[in-house]
Protein backbone atom coordinates (compact mmCIF):
# COMPACT_ATOMS: atom_id res chain seq x y z
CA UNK A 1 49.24 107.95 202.93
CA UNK A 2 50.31 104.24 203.51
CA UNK A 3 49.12 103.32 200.06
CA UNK A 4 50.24 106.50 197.89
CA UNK A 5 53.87 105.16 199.79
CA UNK A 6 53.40 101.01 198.79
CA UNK A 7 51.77 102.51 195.34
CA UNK A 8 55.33 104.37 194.93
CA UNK A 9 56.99 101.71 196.03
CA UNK A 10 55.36 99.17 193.35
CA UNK A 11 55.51 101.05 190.37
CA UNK A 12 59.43 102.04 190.99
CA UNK A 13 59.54 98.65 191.25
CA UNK A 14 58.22 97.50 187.84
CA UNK A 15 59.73 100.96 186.29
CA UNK A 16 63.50 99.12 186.63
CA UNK A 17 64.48 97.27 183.71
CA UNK A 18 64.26 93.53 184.32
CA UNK A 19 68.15 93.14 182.84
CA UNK A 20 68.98 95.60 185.66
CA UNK A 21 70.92 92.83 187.62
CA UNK A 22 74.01 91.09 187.16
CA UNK A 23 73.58 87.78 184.40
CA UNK A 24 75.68 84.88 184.73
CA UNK A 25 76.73 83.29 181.80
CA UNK A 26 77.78 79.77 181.86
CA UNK A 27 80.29 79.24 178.67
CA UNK A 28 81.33 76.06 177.30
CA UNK A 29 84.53 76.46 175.13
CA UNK A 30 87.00 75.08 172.84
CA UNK A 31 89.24 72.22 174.66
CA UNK A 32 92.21 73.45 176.00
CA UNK A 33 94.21 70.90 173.72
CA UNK A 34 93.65 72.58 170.64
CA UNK A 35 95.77 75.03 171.97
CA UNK A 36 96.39 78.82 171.10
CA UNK A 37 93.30 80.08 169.56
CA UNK A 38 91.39 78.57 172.76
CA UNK A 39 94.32 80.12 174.83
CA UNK A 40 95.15 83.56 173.76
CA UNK A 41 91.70 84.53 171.67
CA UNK A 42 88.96 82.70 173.58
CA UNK A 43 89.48 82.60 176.94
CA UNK A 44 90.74 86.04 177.33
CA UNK A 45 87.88 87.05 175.61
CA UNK A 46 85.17 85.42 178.03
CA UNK A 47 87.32 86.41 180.94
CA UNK A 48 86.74 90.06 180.17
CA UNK A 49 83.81 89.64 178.47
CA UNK A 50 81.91 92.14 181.33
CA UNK A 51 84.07 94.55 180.25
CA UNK A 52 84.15 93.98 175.82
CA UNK A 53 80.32 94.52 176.31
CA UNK A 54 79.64 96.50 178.77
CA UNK A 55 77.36 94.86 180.16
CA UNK A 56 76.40 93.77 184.15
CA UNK A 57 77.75 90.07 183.37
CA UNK A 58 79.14 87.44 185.48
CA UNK A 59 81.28 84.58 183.27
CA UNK A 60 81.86 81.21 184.30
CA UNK A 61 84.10 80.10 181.30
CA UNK A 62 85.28 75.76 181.07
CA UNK A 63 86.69 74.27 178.07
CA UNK A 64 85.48 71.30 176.69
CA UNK A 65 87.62 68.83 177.67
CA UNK A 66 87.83 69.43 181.70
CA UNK A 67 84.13 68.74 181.59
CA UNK A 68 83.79 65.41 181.00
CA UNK A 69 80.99 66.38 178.06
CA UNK A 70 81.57 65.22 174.60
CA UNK A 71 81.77 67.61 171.29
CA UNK A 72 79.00 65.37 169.83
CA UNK A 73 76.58 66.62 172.15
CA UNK A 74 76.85 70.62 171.93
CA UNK A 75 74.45 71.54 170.33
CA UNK A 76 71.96 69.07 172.88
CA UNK A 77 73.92 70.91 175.95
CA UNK A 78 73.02 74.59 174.39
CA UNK A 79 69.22 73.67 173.67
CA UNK A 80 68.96 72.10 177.16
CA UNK A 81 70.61 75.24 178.52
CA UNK A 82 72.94 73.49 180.70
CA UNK A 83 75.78 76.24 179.30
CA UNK A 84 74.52 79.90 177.79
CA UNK A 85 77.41 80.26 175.49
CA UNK A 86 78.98 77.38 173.37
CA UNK A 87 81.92 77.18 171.12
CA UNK A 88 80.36 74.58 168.72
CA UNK A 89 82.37 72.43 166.49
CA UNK A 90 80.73 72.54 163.62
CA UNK A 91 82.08 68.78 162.16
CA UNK A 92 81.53 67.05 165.77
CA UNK A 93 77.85 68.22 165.73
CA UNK A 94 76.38 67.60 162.08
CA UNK A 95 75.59 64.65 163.26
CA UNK A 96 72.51 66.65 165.53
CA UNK A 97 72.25 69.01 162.57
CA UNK A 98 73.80 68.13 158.93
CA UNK A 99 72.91 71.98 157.94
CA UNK A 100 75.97 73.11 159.54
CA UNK A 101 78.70 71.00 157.54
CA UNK A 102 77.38 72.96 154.35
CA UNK A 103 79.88 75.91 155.82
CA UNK A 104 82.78 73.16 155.24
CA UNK A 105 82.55 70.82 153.32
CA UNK A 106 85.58 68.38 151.92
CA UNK A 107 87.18 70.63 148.94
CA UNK A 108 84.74 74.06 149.40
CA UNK A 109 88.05 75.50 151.09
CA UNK A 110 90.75 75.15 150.31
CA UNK A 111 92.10 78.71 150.92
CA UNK A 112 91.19 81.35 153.78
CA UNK A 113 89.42 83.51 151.29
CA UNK A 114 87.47 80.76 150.23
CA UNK A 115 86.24 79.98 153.19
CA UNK A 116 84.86 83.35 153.91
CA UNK A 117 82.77 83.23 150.89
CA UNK A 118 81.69 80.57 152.14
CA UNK A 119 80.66 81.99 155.62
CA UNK A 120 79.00 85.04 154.38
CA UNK A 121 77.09 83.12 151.94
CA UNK A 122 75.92 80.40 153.84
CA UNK A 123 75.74 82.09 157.76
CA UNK A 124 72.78 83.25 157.57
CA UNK A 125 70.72 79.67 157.02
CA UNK A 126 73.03 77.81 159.36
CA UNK A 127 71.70 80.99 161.74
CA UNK A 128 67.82 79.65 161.03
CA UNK A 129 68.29 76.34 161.73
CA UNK A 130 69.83 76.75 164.85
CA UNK A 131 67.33 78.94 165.94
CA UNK A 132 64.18 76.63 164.88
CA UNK A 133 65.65 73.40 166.14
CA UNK A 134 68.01 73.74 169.06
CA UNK A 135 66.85 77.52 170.43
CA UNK A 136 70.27 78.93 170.10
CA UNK A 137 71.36 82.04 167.87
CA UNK A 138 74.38 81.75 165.76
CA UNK A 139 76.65 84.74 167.10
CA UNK A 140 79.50 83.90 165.17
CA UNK A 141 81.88 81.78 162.63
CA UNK A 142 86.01 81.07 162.48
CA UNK A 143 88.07 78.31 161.23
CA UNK A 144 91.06 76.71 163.09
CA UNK A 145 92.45 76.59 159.31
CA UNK A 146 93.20 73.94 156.58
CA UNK A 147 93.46 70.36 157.80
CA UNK A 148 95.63 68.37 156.49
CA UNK A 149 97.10 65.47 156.84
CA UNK A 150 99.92 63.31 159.43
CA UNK A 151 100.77 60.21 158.78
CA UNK A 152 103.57 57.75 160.71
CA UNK A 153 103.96 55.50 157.65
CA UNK A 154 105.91 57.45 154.78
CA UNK A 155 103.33 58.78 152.23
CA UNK A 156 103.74 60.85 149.09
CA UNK A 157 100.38 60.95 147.60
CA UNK A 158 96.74 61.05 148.48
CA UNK A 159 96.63 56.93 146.92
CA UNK A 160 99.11 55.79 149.53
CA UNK A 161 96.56 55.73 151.98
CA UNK A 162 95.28 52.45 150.67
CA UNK A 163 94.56 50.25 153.56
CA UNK A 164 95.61 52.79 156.06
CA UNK A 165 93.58 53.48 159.16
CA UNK A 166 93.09 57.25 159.64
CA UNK A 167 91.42 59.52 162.05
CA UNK A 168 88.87 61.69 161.16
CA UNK A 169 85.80 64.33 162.81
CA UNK A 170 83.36 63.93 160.45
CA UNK A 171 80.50 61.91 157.49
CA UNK A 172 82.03 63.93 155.04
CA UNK A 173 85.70 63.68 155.52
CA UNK A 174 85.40 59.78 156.35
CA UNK A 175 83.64 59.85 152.88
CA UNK A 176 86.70 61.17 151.10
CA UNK A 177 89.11 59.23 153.22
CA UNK A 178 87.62 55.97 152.33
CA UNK A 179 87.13 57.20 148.56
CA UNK A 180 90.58 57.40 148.01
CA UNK A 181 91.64 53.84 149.92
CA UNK A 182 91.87 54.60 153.11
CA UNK A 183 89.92 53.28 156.47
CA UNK A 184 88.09 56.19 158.19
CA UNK A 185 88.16 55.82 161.99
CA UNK A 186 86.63 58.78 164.14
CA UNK A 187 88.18 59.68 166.54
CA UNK A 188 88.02 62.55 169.39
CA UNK A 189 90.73 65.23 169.16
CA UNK A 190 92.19 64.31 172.70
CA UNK A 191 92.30 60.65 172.15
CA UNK A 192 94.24 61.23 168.37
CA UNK A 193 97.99 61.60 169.51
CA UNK A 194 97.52 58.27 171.61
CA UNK A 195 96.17 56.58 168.93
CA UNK A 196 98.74 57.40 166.78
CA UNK A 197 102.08 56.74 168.99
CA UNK A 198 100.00 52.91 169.54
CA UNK A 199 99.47 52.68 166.11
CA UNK A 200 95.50 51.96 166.56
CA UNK A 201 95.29 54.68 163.17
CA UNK A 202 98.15 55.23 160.92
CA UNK A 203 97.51 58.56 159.87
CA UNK A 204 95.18 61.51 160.95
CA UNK A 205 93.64 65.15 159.98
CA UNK A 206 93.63 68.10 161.91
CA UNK A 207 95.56 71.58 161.68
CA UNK A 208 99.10 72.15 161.90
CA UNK A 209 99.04 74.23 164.95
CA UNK A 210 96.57 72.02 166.67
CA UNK A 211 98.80 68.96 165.78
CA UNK A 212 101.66 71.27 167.23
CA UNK A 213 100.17 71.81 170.38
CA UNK A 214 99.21 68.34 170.75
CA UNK A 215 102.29 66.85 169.99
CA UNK A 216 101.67 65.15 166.62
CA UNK A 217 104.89 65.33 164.90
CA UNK A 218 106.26 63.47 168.23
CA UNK A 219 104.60 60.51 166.69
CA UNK A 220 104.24 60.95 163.00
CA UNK A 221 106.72 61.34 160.46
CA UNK A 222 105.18 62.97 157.26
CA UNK A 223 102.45 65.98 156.73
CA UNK A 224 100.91 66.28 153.36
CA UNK A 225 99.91 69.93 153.63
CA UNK A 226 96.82 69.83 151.20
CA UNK A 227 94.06 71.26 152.24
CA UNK A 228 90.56 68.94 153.22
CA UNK A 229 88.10 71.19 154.80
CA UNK A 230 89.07 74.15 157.26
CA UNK A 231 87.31 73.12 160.28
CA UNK A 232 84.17 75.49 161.26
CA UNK A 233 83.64 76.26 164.23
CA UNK A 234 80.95 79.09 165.78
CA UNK A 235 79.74 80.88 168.70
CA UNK A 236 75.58 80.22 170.20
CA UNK A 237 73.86 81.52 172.61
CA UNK A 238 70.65 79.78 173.91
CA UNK A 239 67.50 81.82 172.69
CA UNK A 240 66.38 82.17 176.72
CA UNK A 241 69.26 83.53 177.78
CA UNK A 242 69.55 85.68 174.77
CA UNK A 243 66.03 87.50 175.23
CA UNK A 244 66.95 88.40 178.49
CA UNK A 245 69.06 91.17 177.60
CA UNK A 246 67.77 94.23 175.93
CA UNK A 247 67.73 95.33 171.85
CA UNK A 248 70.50 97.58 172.93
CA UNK A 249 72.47 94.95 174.98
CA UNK A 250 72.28 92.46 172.29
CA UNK A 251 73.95 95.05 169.70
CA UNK A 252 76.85 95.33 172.20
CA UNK A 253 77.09 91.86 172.37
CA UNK A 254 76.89 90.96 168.54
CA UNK A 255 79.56 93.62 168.19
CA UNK A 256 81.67 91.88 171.09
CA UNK A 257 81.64 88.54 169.06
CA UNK A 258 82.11 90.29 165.83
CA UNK A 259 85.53 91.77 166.79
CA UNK A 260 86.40 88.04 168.29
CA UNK A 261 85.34 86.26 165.40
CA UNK A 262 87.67 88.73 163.17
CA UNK A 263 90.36 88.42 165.62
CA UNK A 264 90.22 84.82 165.29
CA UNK A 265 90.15 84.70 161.70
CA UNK A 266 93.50 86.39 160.98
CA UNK A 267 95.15 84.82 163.94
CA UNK A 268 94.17 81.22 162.57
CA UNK A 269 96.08 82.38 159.56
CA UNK A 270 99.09 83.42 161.25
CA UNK A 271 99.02 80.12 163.12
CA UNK A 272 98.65 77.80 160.11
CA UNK A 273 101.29 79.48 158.63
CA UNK A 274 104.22 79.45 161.35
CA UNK A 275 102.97 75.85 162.49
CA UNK A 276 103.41 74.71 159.04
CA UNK A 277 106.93 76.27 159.33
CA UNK A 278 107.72 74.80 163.02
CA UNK A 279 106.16 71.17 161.86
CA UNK A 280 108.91 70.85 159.61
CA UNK A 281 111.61 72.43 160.86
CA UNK A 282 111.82 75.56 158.93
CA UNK A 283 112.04 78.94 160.00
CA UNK A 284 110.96 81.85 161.35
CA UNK A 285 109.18 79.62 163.99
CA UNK A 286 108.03 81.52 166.33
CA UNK A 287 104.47 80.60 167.84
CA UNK A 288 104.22 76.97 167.71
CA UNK A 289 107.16 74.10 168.50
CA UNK A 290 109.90 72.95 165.78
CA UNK A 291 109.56 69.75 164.92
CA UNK A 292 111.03 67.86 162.24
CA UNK A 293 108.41 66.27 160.10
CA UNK A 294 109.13 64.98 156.44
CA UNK A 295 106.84 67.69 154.13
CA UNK A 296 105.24 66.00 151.26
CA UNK A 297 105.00 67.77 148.21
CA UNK A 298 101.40 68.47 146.87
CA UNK A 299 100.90 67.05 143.95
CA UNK A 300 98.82 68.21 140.83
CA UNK A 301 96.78 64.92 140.67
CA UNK A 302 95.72 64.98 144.67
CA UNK A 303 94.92 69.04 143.73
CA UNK A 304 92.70 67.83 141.55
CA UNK A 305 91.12 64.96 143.42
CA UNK A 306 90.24 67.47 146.33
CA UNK A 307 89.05 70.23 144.34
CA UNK A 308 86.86 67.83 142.53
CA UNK A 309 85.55 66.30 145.60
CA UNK A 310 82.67 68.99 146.30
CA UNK A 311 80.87 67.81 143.35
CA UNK A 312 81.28 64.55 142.54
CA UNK A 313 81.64 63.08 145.94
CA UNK A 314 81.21 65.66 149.60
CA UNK A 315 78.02 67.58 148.16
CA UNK A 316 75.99 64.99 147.18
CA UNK A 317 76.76 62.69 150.02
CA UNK A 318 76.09 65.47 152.83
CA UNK A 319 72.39 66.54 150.45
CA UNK A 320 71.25 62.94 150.42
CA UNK A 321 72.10 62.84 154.65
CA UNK A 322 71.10 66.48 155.49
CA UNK A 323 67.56 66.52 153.08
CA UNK A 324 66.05 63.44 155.35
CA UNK A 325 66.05 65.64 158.14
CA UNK A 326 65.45 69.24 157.03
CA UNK A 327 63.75 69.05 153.26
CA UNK A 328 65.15 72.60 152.54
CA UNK A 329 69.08 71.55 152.94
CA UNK A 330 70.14 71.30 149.44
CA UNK A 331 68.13 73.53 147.88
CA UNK A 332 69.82 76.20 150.15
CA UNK A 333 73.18 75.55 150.37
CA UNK A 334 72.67 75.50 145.93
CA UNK A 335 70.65 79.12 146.64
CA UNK A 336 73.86 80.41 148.27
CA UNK A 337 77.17 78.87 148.34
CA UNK A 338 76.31 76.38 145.35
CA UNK A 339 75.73 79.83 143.67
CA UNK A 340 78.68 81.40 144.66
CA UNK A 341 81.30 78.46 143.24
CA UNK A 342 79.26 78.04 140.27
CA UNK A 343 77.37 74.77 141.32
């Protein structure tokens, strides 16, 4: 009798599903000083993540910036699995893993609809490489929307950057920055509004509402509203983690991320657009703070300098970088986006 009972006992044991107890899930996010996508969309959403899935989950959720770790090293942090969950940012980490600027590179996007060609062509290999190199899954992709460009100094065109010193995230973007005259000085997005009010860079890129929430127009005077890149940013989950939930469980969570992602996207849209407003004192401004920044008119000539960029200047410079370290880069990104713009 004793060992029909511990022979029970044993196989109602290994019978339970191994997922049957509560996961924690340790979530790096955006920093808190990008402001209302990381506020009202992220957060929230790892708060009550539990609940969006369905799933027996415990969240510990920190944003970037109150834990001491740098953007640059993201994608290092998620392999390690030191966090679960990370927001990446896709320009502060090509430097890990060039693949992932081929989502944004300087003059692929210069509109929202662009940019989700972009994503649906190209998702799917930044996906791979995640998953071969740095053990993480790609669960999703937004963008904080076009950056453009502040300046303190009064500017009217792309060429009056000559010999100015200006902030930027990324190879690429420093690239076109010094192409057209100007210094490239990277810089991390807390440090920018600083920098700018000492005059240690003269001008900077970022997005409007960002720059809102940040306070750039306190220390700038002009925005030229033309559009660079529109600053990727996606969702990973460590591969560990990931296989510890069941097939079914990992459909509720794509699903979860899906309906974030797509959330994201059209707020980032309504953001750009009243932030643009509140930057320069028009109106209805209703999201973001008025400020009263000096809007420079986009010209046809800078149009064309940034739409011309992909070729002639941002694709070739990220294939030459991103081929040394995985052979297949370029060949790729021509397979799919290159394909879809007619490159």
């Amino acid at each position: 009798m004793h060992k029909i009972v511990a022979t029970f006992v044993v196989a109602a044991f290994m019978a339970g599903p191994a997922y049957a107890e509560t996961i924690d899930l340790k979530v790096l996010g955006q920093p808190a000083s990008t402001g209302l996508i990381q506020k009202n969309s992220e957060q929230p959403f790892f708060e009550n993540f539990a609940k969006k899935t369905g799933l027996d989950v415990s969240v510990n959720f920190q944003p970037l910036d109150v834990t001491g770790i740098k953007d640059t090293e993201e994608l290092r942090i998620l392999k390690g699995g030191l966090f679960d969950i990370v927001s990446l940012r896709f320009s502060q980490v090509s430097r890990d893993e060039p693949t992932v600027l081929g989502l944004d590179l300087v003059g692929l996007n210069p509109t929202y609809a662009d940019a989700k060609t972009s994503v649906d062509a190209y998702k799917s290999v930044v996906d791979k490489r995640l998953q071969e190199k740095f053990n993480a899954k790609l669960l999703g992709v937004w963008p904080f929307g076009p950056q453009v460009l502040f300046c303190k100094p009064e500017i009217k065109q792309l060429s009056d950057l000559k010999g100015y010193k200006v902030r930027v995230y990324d190879q690429n973007l420093a690239k076109f920055i010094a192409s057209v005259g100007g210094i490239p000085v990277p810089l991390g997005f807390s440090e920018v509004q600083q920098a700018l009010a000492r005059g240690v860079v003269d001008c900077a890129v970022t997005g409007p509402s960002s720059a809102n929430s940040s306070g750039w127009p306190e220390v700038t005077t002009h925005v030229l509203p033309i559009a660079f890149q529109v600053a990727m940013n996606g969702y990973a989950i460590n591969l560990d983690t990931w296989n510890k939930f069941s097939p079914d469980q990992q459909t509720k969570i794509e699903a979860a991320f899906d309906g974030l992602t797509k959330e994201i996207w059209s707020y980032s849209e309504e953001l750009f657009d009243d932030a643009m407003r509140c930057n320069v004192g028009k109106k209805p401004c209703e999201l973001n703070k008025p400020y009263n920044l000096v809007e420079v008119p986009i010209s046809d000539g800078d149009l064309v300098i940034v739409k011309n960029a992909v070729k002639e200047l941002s694709f070739p410079d990220w294939a030459e970088i991103c081929d040394k370290t995985n052979p297949d880069c370029s060949a790729d990104w021509k397979a799919t986006v290159g394909a879809k713009i007619g490159m």
